[in-house]
Protein backbone atom coordinates (compact mmCIF):
# COMPACT_ATOMS: atom_id res chain seq x y z
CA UNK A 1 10.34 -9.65 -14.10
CA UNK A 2 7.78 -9.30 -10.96
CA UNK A 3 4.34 -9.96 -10.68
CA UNK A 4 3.33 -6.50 -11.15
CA UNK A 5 0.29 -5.46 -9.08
CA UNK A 6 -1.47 -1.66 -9.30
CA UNK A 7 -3.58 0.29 -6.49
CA UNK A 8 -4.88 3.44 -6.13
CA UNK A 9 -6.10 4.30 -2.82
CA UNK A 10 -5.58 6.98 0.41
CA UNK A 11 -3.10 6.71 2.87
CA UNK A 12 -4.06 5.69 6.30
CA UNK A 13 -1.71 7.19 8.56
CA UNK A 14 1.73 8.84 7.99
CA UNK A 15 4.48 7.21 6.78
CA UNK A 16 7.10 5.42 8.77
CA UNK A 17 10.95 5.61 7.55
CA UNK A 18 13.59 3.68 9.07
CA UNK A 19 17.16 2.55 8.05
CA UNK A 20 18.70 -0.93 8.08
CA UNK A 21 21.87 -1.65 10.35
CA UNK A 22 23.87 -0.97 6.93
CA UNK A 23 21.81 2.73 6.42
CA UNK A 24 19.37 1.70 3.54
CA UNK A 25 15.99 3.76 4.03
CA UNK A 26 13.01 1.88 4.21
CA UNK A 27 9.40 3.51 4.27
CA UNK A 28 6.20 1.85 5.43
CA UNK A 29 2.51 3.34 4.75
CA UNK A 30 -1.10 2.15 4.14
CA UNK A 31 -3.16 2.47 1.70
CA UNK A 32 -6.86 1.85 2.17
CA UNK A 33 -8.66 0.92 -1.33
CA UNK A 34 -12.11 0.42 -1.83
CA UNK A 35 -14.87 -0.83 -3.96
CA UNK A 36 -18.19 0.73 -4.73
CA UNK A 37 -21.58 -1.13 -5.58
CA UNK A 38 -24.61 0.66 -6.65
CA UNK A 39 -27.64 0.32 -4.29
CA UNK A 40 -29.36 0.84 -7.47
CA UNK A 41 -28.23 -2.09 -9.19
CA UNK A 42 -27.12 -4.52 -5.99
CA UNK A 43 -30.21 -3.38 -3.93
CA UNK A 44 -28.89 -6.40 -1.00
CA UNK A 45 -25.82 -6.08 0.46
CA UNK A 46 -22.89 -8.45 -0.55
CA UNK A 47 -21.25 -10.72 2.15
CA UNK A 48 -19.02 -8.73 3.70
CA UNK A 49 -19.87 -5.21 2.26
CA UNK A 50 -21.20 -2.06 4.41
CA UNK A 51 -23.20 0.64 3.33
CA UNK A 52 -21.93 3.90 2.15
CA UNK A 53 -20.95 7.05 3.56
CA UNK A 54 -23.57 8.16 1.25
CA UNK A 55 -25.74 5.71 1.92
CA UNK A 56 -26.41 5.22 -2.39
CA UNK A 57 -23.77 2.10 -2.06
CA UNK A 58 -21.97 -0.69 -0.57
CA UNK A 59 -18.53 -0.31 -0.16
CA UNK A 60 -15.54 -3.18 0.52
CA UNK A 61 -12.56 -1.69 1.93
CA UNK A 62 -9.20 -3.51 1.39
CA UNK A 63 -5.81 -2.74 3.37
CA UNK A 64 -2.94 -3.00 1.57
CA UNK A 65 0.85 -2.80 3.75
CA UNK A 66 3.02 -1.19 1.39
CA UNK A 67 7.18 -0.73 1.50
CA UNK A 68 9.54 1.29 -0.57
CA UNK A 69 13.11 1.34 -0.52
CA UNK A 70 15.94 3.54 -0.80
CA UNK A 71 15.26 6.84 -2.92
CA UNK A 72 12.13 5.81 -3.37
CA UNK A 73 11.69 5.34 0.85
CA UNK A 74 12.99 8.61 1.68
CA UNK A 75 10.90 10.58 -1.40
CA UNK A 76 7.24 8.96 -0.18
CA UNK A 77 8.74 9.86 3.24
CA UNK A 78 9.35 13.23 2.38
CA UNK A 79 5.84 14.20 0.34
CA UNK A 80 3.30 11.50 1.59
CA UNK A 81 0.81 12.04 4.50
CA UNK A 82 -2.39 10.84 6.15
CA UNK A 83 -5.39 10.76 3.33
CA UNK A 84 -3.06 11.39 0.77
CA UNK A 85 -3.82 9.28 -2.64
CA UNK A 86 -1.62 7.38 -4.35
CA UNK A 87 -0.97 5.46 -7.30
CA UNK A 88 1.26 2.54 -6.17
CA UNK A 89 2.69 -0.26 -8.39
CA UNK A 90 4.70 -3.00 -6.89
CA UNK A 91 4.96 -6.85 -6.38
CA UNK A 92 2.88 -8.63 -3.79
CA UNK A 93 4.56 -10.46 -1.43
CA UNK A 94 3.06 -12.65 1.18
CA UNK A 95 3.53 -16.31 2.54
CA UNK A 96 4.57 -18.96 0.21
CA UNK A 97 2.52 -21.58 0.84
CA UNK A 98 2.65 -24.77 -1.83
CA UNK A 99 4.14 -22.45 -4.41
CA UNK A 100 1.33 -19.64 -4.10
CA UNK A 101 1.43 -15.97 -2.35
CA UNK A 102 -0.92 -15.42 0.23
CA UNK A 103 -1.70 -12.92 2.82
CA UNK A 104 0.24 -12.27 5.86
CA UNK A 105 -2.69 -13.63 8.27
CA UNK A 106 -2.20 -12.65 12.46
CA UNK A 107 -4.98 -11.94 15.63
CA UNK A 108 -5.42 -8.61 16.36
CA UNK A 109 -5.31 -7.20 19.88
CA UNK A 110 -9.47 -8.06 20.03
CA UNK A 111 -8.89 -11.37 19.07
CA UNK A 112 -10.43 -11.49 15.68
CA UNK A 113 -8.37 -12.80 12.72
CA UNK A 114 -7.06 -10.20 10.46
CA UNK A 115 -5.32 -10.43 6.95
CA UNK A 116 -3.21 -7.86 4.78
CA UNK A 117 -1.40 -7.64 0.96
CA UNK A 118 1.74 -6.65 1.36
CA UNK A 119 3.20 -4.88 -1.48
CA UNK A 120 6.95 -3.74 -2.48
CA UNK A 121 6.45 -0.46 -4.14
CA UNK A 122 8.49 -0.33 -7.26
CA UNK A 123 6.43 2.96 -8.78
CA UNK A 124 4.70 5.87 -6.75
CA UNK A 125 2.73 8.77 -8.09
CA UNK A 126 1.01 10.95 -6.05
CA UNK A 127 -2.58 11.52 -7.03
CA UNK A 128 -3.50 14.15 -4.60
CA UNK A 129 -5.79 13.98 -1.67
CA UNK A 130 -6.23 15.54 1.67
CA UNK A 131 -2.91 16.39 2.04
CA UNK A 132 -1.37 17.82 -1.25
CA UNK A 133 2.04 18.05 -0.17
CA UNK A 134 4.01 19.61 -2.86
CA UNK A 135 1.84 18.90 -5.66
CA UNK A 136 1.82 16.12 -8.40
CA UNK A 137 4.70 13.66 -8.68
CA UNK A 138 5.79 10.27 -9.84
CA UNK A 139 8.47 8.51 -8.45
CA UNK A 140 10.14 5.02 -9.28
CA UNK A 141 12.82 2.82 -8.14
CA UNK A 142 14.99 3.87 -11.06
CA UNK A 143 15.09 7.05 -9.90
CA UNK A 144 16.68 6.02 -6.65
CA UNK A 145 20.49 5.23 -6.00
CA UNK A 146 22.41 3.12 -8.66
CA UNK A 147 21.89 -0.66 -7.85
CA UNK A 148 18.17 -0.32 -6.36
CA UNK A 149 16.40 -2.08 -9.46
CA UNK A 150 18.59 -4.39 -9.22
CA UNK A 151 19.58 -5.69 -5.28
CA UNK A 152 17.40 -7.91 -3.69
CA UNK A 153 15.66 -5.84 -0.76
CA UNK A 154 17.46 -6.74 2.36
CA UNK A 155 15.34 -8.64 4.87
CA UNK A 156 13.91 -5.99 7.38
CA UNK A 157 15.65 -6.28 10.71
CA UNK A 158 12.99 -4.62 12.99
């Protein structure tokens, strides 16, 4: 059992696959999710919050750093793109700190502190979205190689 955790959001850029020193594929994307408040029923805007494309609500954007192994790497490799959107269900991982998971924290390059979720992607379905790819699909870690479900993921050496 995992601590199961379920997004739907667009991709940010293209995916990145890579391969371990002993060949297993590993894919990285980003998935951009956000929240919508009414202007209409929150007419100030929340801490944090920016106004809408739209300019009808505030919007909170979270960035999510999500991973997929094996199978499952090479098929998001192979049909994910830039704005596509996703349905991905995984396990958060983070830093342990005094037995809880938190975000990865770091400075970016302008010096502010950033945060992300980090997720291990144990179900994908693809939703649609600016790039369709090949249409509608759902893909899961049982459907990659024998043994994925059940391996640890090996610690990324790059």
């Amino acid at each position: 059992m995992y601590n199961k955790t379920t997004i739907i959001g667009n991709l940010g850029k293209d995916p990145v696959m890579k391969f371990t020193p002993n060949g297993i594929a590993v894919t990285n994307f980003s998935v951009a999710t956000t929240a919508r408040v009414s202007k209409d029923k929150t007419p100030n805007c929340p801490d944090g919050w920016k106004e809408s494309y739209n300019g009808k609500a505030w919007e909170l954007t979270t960035w999510w750093n999500v991973t997929a192994w094996r199978g499952l790497a090479e098929t998001c490799n192979q049909f994910l793109a830039k704005g596509r959107t996703v349905y991905v269900e995984g396990e958060v991982k983070g830093e342990a700190i005094n037995g809880a998971q938190n975000p990865r924290v770091w400075t970016g390059n302008d010096g502010v502190p950033r945060a992300s979720f980090e997720l291990t992607a144990r179900v994908v379905k693809f939703l649609g979205g600016r790039s369709e790819g090949n249409g509608h699909g759902s893909y899961d870690a049982a459907e990659a190689p024998p043994g994925y479900a059940n391996e640890e993921e090996p610690s990324i050496p790059f």
